[in-house]
PDB file of N, CA and C in Angstrom:
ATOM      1  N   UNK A   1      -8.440  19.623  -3.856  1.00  0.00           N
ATOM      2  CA  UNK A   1      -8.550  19.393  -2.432  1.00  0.00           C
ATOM      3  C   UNK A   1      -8.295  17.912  -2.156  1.00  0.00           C
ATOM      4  N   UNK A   2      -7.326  17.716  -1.016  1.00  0.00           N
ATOM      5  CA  UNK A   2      -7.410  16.504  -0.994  1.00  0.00           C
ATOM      6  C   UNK A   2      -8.258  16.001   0.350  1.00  0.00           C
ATOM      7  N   UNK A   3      -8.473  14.823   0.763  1.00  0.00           N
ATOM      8  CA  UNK A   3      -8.856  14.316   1.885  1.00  0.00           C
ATOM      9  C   UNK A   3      -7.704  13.151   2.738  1.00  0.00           C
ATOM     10  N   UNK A   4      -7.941  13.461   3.965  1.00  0.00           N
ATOM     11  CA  UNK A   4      -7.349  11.968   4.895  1.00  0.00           C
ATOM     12  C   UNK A   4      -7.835  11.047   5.409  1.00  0.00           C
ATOM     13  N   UNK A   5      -7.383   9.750   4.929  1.00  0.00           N
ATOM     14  CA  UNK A   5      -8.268   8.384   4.868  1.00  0.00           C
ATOM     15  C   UNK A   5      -7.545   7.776   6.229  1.00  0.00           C
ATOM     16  N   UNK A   6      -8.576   6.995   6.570  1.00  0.00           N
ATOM     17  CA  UNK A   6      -7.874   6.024   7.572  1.00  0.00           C
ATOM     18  C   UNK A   6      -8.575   4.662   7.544  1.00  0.00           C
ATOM     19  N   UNK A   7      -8.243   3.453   8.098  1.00  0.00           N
ATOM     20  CA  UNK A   7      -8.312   2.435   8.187  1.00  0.00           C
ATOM     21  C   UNK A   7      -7.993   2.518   9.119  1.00  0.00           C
ATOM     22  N   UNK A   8      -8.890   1.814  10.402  1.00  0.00           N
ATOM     23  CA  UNK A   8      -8.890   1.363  11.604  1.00  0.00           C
ATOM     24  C   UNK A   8      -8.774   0.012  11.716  1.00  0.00           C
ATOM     25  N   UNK A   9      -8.166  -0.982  12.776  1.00  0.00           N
ATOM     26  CA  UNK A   9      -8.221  -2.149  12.680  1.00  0.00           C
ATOM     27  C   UNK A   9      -8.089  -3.045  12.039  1.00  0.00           C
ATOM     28  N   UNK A  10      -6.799  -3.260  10.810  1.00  0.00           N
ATOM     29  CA  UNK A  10      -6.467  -3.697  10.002  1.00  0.00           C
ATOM     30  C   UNK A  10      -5.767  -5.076  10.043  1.00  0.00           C
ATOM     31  N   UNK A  11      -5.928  -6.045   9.971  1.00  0.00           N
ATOM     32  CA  UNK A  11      -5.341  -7.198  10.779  1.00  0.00           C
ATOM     33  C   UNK A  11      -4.096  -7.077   9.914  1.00  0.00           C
ATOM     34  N   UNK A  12      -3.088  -7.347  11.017  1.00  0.00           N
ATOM     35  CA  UNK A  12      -2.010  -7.490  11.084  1.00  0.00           C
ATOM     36  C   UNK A  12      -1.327  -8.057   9.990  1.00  0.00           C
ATOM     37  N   UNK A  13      -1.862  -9.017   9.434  1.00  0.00           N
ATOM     38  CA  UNK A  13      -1.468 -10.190   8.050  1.00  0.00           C
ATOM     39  C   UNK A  13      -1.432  -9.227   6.755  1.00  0.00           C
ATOM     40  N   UNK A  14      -2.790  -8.588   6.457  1.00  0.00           N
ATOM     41  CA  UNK A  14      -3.167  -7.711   5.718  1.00  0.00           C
ATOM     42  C   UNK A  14      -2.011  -6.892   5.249  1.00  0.00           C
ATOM     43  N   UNK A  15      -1.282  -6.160   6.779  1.00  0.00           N
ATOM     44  CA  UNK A  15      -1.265  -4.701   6.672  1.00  0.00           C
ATOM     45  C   UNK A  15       0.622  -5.164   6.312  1.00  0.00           C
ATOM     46  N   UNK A  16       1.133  -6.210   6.744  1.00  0.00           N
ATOM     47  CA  UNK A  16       2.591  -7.106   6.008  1.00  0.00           C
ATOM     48  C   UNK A  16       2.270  -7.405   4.738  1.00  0.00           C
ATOM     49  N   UNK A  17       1.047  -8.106   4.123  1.00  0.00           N
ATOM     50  CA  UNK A  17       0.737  -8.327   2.656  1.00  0.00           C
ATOM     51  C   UNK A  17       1.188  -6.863   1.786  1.00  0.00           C
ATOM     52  N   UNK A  18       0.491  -5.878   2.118  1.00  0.00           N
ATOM     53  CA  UNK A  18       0.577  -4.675   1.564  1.00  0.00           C
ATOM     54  C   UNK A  18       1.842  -4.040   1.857  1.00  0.00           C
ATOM     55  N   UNK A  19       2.644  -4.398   2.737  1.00  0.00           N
ATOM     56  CA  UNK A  19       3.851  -3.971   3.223  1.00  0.00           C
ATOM     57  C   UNK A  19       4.532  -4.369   1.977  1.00  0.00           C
ATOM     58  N   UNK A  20       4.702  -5.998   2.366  1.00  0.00           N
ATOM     59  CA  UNK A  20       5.526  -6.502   0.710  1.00  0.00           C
ATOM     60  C   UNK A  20       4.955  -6.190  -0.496  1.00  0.00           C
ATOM     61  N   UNK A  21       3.809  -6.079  -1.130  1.00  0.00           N
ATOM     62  CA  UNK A  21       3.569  -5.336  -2.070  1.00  0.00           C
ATOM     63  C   UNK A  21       3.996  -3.578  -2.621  1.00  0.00           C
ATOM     64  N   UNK A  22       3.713  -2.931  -1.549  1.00  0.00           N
ATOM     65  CA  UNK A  22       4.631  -1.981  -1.498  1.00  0.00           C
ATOM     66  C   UNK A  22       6.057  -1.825  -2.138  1.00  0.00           C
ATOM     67  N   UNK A  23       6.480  -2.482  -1.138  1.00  0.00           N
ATOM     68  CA  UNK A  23       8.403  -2.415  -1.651  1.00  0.00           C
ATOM     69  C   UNK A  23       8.448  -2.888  -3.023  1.00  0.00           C
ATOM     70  N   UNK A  24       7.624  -4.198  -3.410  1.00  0.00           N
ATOM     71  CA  UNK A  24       7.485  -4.786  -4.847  1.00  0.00           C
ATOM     72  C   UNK A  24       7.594  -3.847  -5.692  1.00  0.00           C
ATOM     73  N   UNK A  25       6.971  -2.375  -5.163  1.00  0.00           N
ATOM     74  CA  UNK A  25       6.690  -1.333  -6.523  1.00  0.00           C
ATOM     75  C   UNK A  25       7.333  -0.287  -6.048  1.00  0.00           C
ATOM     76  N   UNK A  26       8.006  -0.466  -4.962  1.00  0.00           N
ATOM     77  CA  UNK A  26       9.229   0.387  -4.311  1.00  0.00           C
ATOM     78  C   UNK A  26       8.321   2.284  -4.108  1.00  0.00           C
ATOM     79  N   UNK A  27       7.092   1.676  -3.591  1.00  0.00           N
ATOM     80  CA  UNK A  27       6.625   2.964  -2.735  1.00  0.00           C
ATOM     81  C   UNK A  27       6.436   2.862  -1.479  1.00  0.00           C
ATOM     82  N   UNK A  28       5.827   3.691  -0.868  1.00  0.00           N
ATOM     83  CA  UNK A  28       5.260   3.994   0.333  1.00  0.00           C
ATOM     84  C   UNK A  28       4.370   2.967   0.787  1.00  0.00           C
ATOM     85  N   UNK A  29       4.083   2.615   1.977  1.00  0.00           N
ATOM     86  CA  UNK A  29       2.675   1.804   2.077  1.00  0.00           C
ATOM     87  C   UNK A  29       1.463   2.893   2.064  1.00  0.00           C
ATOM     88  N   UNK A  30       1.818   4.323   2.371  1.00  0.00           N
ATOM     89  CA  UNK A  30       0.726   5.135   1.615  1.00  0.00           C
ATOM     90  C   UNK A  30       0.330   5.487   0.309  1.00  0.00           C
ATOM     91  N   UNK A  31       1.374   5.251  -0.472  1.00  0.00           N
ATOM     92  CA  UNK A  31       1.738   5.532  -1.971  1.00  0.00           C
ATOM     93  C   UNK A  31       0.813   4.175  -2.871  1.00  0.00           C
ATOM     94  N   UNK A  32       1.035   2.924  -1.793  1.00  0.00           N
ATOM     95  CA  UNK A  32       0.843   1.705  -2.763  1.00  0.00           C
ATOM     96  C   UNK A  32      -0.554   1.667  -1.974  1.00  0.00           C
ATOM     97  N   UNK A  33      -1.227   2.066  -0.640  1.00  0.00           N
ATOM     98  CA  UNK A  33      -2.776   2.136  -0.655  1.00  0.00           C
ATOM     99  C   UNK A  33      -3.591   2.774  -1.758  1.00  0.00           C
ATOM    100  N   UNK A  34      -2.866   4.371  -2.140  1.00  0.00           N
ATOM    101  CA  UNK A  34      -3.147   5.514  -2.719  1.00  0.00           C
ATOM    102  C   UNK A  34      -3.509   4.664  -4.425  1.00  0.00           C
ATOM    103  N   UNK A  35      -2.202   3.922  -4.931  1.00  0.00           N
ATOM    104  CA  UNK A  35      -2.203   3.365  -5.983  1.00  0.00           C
ATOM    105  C   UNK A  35      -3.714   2.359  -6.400  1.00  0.00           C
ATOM    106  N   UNK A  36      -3.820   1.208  -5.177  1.00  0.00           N
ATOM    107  CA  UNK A  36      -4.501   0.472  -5.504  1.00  0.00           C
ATOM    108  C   UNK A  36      -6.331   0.807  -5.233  1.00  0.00           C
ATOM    109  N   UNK A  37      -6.415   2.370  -4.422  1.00  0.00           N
ATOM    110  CA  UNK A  37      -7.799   2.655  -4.239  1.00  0.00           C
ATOM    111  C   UNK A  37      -7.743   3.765  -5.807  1.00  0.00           C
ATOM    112  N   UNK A  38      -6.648   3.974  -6.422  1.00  0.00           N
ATOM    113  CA  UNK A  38      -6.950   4.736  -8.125  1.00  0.00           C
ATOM    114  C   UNK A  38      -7.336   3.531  -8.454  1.00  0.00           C
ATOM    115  N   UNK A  39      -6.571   2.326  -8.481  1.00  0.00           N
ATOM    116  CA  UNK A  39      -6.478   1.303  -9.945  1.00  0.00           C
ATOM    117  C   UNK A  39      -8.505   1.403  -9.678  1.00  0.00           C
ATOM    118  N   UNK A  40      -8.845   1.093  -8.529  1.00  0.00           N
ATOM    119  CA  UNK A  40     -10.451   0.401  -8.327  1.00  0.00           C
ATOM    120  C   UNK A  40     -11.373   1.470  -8.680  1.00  0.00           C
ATOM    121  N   UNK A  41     -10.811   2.340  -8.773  1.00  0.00           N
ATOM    122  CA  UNK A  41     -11.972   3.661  -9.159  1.00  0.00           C
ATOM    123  C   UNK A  41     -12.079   3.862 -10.128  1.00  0.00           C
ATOM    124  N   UNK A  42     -11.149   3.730 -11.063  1.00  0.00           N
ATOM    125  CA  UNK A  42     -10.882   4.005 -12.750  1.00  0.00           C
ATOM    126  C   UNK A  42     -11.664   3.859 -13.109  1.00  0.00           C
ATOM    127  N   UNK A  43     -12.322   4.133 -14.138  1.00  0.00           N
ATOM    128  CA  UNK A  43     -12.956   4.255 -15.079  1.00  0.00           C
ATOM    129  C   UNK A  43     -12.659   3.006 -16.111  1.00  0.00           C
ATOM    130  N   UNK A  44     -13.271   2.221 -16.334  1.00  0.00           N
ATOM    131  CA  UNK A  44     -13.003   1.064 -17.192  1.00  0.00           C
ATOM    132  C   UNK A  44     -13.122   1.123 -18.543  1.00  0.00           C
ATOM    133  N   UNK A  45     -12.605   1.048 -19.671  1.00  0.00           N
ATOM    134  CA  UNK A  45     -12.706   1.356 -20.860  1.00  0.00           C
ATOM    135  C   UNK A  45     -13.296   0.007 -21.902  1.00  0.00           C
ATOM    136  N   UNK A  46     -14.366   0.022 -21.981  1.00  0.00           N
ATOM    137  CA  UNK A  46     -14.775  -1.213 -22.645  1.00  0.00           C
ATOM    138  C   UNK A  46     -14.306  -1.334 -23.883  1.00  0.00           C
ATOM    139  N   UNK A  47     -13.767  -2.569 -24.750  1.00  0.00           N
ATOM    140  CA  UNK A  47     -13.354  -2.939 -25.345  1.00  0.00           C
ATOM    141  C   UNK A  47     -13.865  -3.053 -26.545  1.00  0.00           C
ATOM    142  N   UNK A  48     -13.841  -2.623 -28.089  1.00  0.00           N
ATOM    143  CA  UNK A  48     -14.528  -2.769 -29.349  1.00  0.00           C
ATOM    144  C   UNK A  48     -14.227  -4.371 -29.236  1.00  0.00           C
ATOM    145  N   UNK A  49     -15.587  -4.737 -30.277  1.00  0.00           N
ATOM    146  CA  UNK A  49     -15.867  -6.334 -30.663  1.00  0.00           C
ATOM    147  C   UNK A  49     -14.013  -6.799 -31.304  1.00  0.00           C
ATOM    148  N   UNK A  50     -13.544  -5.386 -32.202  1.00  0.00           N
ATOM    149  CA  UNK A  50     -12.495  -6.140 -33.164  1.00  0.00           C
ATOM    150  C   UNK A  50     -11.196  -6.405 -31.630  1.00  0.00           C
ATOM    151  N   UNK A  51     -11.059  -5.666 -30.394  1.00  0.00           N
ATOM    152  CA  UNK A  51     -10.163  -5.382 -29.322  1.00  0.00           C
ATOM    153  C   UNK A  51     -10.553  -6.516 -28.278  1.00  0.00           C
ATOM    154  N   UNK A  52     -11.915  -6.895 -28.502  1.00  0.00           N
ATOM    155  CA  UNK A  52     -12.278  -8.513 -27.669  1.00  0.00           C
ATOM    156  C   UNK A  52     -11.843  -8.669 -28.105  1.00  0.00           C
ATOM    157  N   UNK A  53     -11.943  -9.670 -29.566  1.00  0.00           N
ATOM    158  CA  UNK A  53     -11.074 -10.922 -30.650  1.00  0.00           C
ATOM    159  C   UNK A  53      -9.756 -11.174 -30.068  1.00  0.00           C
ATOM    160  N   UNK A  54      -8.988  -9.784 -30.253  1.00  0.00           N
ATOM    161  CA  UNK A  54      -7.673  -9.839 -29.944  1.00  0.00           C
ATOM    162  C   UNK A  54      -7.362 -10.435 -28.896  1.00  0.00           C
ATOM    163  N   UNK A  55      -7.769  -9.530 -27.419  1.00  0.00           N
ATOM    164  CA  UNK A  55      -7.789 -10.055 -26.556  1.00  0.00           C
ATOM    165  C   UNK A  55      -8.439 -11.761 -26.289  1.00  0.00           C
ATOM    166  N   UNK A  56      -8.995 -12.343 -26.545  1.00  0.00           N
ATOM    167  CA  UNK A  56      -9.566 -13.248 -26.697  1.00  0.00           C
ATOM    168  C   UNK A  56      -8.688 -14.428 -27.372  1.00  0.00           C
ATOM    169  N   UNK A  57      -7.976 -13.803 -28.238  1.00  0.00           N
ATOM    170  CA  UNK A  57      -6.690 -15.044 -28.987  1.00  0.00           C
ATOM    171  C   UNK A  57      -5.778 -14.651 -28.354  1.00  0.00           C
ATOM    172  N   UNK A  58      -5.323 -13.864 -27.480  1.00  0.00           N
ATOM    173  CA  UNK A  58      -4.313 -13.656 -26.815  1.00  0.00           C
ATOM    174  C   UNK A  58      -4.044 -14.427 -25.946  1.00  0.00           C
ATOM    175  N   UNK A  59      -4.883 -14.173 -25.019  1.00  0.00           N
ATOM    176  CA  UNK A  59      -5.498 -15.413 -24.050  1.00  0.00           C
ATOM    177  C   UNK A  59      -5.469 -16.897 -24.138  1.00  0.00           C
ATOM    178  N   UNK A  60      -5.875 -16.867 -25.391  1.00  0.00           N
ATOM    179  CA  UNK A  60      -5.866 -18.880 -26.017  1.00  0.00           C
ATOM    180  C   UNK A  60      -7.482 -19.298 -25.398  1.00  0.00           C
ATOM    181  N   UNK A  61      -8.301 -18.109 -25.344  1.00  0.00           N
ATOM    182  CA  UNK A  61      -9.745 -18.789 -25.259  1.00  0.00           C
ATOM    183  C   UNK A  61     -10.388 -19.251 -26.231  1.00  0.00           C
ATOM    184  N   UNK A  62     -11.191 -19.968 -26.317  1.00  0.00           N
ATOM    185  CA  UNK A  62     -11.584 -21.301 -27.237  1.00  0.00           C
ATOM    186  C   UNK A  62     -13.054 -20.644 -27.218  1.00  0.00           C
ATOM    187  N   UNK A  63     -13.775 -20.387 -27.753  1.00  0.00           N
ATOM    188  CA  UNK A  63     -14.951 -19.813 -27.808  1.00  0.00           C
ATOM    189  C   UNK A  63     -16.032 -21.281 -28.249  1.00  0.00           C
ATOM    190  N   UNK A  64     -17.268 -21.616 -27.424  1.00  0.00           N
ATOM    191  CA  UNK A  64     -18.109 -22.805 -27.942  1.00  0.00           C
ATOM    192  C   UNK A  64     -17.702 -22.779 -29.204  1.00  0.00           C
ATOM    193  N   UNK A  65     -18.015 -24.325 -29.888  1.00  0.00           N
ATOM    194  CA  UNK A  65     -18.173 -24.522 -31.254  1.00  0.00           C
ATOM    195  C   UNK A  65     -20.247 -24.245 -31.299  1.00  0.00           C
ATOM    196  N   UNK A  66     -20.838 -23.954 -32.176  1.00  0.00           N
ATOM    197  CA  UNK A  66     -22.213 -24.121 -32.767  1.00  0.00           C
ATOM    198  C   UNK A  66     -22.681 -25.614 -32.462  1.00  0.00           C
ATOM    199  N   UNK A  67     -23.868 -25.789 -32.106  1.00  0.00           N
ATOM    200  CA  UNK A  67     -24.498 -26.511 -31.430  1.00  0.00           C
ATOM    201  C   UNK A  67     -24.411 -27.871 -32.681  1.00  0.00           C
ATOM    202  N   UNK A  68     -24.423 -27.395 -34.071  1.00  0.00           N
ATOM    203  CA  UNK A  68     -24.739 -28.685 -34.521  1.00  0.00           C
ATOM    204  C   UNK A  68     -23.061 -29.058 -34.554  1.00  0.00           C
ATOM    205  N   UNK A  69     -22.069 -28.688 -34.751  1.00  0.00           N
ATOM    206  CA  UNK A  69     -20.692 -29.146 -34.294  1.00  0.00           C
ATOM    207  C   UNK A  69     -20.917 -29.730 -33.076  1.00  0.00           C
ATOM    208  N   UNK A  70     -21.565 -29.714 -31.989  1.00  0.00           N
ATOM    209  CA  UNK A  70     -20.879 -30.326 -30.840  1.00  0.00           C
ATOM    210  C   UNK A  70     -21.854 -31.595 -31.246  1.00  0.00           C
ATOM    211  N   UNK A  71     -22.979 -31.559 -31.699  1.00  0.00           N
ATOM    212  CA  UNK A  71     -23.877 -32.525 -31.707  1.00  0.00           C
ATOM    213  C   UNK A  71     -23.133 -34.039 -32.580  1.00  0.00           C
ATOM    214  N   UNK A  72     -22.485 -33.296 -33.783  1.00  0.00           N
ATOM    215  CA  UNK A  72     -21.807 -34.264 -34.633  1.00  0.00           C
ATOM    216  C   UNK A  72     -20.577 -34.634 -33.954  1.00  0.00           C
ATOM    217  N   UNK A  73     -19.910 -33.836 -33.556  1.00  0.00           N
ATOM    218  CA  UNK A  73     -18.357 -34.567 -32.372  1.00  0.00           C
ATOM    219  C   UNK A  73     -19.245 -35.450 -31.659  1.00  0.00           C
ATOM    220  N   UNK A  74     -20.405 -35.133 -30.472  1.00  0.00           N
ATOM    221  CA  UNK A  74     -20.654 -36.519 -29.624  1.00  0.00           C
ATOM    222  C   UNK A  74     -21.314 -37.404 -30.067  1.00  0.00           C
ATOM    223  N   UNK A  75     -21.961 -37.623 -31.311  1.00  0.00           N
ATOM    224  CA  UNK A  75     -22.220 -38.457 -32.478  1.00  0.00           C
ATOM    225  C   UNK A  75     -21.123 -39.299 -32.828  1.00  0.00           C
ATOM    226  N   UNK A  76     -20.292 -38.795 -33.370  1.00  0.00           N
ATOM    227  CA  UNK A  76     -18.985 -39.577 -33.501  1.00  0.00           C
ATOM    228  C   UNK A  76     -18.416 -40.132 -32.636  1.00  0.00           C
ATOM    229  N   UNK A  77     -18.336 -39.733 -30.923  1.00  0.00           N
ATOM    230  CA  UNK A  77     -17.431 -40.659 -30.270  1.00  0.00           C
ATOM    231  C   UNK A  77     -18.037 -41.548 -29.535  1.00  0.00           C
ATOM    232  N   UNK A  78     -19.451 -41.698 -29.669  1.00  0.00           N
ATOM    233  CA  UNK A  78     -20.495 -42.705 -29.436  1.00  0.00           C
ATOM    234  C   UNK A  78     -20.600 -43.874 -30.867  1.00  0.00           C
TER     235      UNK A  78
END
């Protein structure tokens, strides 16, 4: 079963933002509402510790060093 959604009163700026987004993915502006109220509902799949890491060097995130490392770096540049 499906249902019909509406949005009332949509400012104008908004409803051109989503316009050009739309065409970006060459649908509908109902197709690309339809799209982006799935992406937010999904179901999120949390990530194993070894699928962080990855993600995590992928990225180029730098994870703290251990407290007595930072203690000896600002030791040293004092």
């Amino acid at each position: 079963m499906s249902v019909n959604l509406s949005i009332k009163n949509a400012p104008d700026e908004v409803v051109e933002r989503l316009r050009q987004r739309a065409e970006r993915h060459h649908r509908s502006l109902q197709g690309e509402l339809l799209a982006i109220i799935e992406e937010a509902v999904k179901p999120k799949r949390e990530l194993s510790p070894a699928e962080l890491l990855v993600e995590i060097r992928r990225l180029g995130v730098h994870t703290p060093a251990d407290s007595a490392t930072i203690i000896r770096m600002d030791r040293e540049r004092h």
